[in-house]
Protein backbone atom coordinates (compact mmCIF):
# COMPACT_ATOMS: atom_id res chain seq x y z
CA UNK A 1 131.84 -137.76 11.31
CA UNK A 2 132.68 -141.12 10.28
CA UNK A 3 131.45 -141.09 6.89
CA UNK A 4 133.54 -137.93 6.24
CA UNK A 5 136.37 -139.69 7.44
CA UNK A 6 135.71 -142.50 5.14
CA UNK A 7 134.81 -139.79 2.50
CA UNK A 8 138.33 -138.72 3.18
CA UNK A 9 140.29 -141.61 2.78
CA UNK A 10 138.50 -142.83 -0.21
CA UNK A 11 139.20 -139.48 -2.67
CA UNK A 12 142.74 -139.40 -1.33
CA UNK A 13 143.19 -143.26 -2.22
CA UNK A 14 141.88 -142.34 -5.39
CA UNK A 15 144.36 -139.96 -6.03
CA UNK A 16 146.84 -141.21 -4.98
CA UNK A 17 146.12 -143.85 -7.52
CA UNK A 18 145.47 -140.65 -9.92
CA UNK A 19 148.89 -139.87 -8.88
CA UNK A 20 150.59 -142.75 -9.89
CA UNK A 21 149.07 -142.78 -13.29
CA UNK A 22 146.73 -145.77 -12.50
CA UNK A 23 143.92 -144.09 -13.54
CA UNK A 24 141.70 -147.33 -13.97
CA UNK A 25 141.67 -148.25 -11.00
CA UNK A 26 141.59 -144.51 -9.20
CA UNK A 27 138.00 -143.43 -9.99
CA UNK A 28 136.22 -145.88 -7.82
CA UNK A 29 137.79 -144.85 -4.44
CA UNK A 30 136.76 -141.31 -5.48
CA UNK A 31 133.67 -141.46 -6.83
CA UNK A 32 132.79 -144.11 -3.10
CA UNK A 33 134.54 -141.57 -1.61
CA UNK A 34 132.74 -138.48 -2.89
CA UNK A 35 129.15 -140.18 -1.78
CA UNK A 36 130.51 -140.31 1.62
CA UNK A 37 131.25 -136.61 1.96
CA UNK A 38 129.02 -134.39 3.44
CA UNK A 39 127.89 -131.03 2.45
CA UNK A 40 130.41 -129.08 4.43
CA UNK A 41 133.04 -131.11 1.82
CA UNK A 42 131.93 -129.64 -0.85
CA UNK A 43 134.81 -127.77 -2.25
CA UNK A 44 136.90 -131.33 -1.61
CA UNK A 45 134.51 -132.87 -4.09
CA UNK A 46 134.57 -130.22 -6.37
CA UNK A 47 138.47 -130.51 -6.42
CA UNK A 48 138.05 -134.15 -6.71
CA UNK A 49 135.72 -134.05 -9.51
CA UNK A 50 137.68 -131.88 -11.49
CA UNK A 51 140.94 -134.68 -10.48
CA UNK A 52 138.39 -136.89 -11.79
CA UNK A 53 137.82 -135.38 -14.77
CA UNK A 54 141.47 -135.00 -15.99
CA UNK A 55 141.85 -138.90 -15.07
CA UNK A 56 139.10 -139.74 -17.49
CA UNK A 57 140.93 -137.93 -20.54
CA UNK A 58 143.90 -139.65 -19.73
CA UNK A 59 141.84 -142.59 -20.10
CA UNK A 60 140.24 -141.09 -23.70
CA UNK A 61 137.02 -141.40 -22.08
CA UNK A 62 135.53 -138.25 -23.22
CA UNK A 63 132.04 -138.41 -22.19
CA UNK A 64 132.77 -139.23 -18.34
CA UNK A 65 135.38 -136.69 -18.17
CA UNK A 66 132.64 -133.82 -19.17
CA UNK A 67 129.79 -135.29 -17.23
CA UNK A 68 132.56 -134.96 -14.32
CA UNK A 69 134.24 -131.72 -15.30
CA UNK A 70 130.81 -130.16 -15.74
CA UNK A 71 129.41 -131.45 -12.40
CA UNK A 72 132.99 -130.03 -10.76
CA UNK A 73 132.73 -126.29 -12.33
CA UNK A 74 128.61 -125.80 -11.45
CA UNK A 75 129.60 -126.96 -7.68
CA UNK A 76 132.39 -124.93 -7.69
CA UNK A 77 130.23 -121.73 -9.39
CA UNK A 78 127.70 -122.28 -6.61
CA UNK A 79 130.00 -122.38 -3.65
CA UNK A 80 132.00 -119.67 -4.93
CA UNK A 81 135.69 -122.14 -5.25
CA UNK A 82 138.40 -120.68 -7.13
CA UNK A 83 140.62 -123.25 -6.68
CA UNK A 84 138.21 -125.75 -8.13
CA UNK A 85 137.19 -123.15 -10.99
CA UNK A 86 141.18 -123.06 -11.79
CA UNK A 87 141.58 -126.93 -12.10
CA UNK A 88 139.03 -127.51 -14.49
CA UNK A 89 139.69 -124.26 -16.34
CA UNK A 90 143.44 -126.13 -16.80
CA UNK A 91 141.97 -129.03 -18.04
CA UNK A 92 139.98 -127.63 -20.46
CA UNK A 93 142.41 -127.04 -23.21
CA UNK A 94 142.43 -131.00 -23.27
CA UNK A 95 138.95 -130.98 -24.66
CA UNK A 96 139.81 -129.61 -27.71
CA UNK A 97 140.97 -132.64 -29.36
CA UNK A 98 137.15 -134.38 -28.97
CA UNK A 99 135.31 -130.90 -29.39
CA UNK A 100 136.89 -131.32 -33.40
CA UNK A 101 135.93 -135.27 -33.49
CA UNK A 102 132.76 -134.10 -33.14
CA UNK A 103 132.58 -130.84 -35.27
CA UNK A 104 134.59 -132.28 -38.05
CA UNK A 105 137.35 -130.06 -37.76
């Protein structure tokens, strides 16, 4: 119970952080926090992932933001989480700009 408390705290501190636009600093309180929660959190770190995700392309940091976009859509295919599915389907549109770094277009 603790732990998920903790769990708690940390992803919200983390977005709150998200929220006001210090993204830097925002992904280790969620990514502490998201090792804290247990399994019955699931859809909060799915939610969280996919926060984390957008953070990391407002940072440029392409690579992170897919390893944590693609982590955020299986978990939320496997546990059946629209709401997850729907934030990183918005986010993906943002991916286009890398996708043509790499393709040459």
């Amino acid at each position: 119970m603790l732990l998920s408390i903790q769990g708690n705290l940390g992803v919200d501190s983390g977005q709150a952080l998200f929220d006001l636009g210090d993204t830097g600093r925002a992904h280790q309180p969620v990514a502490h926090g998201q090792q804290l929660l247990t399994a019955a959190r699931d859809r909060t770190r799915g939610v969280f992932l996919a926060y984390q995700a957008a953070g990391y392309l407002g940072q440029k940091a392409s690579k992170p933001a897919t390893a944590a976009a693609t982590q955020a859509m299986l978990l939320a295919r496997r546990i059946v989480a629209p709401r997850c599915t729907g934030l990183v389907e918005g986010i993906r549109p943002r991916f286009q700009a890398y996708f043509q770094e790499v393709v040459g277009g």
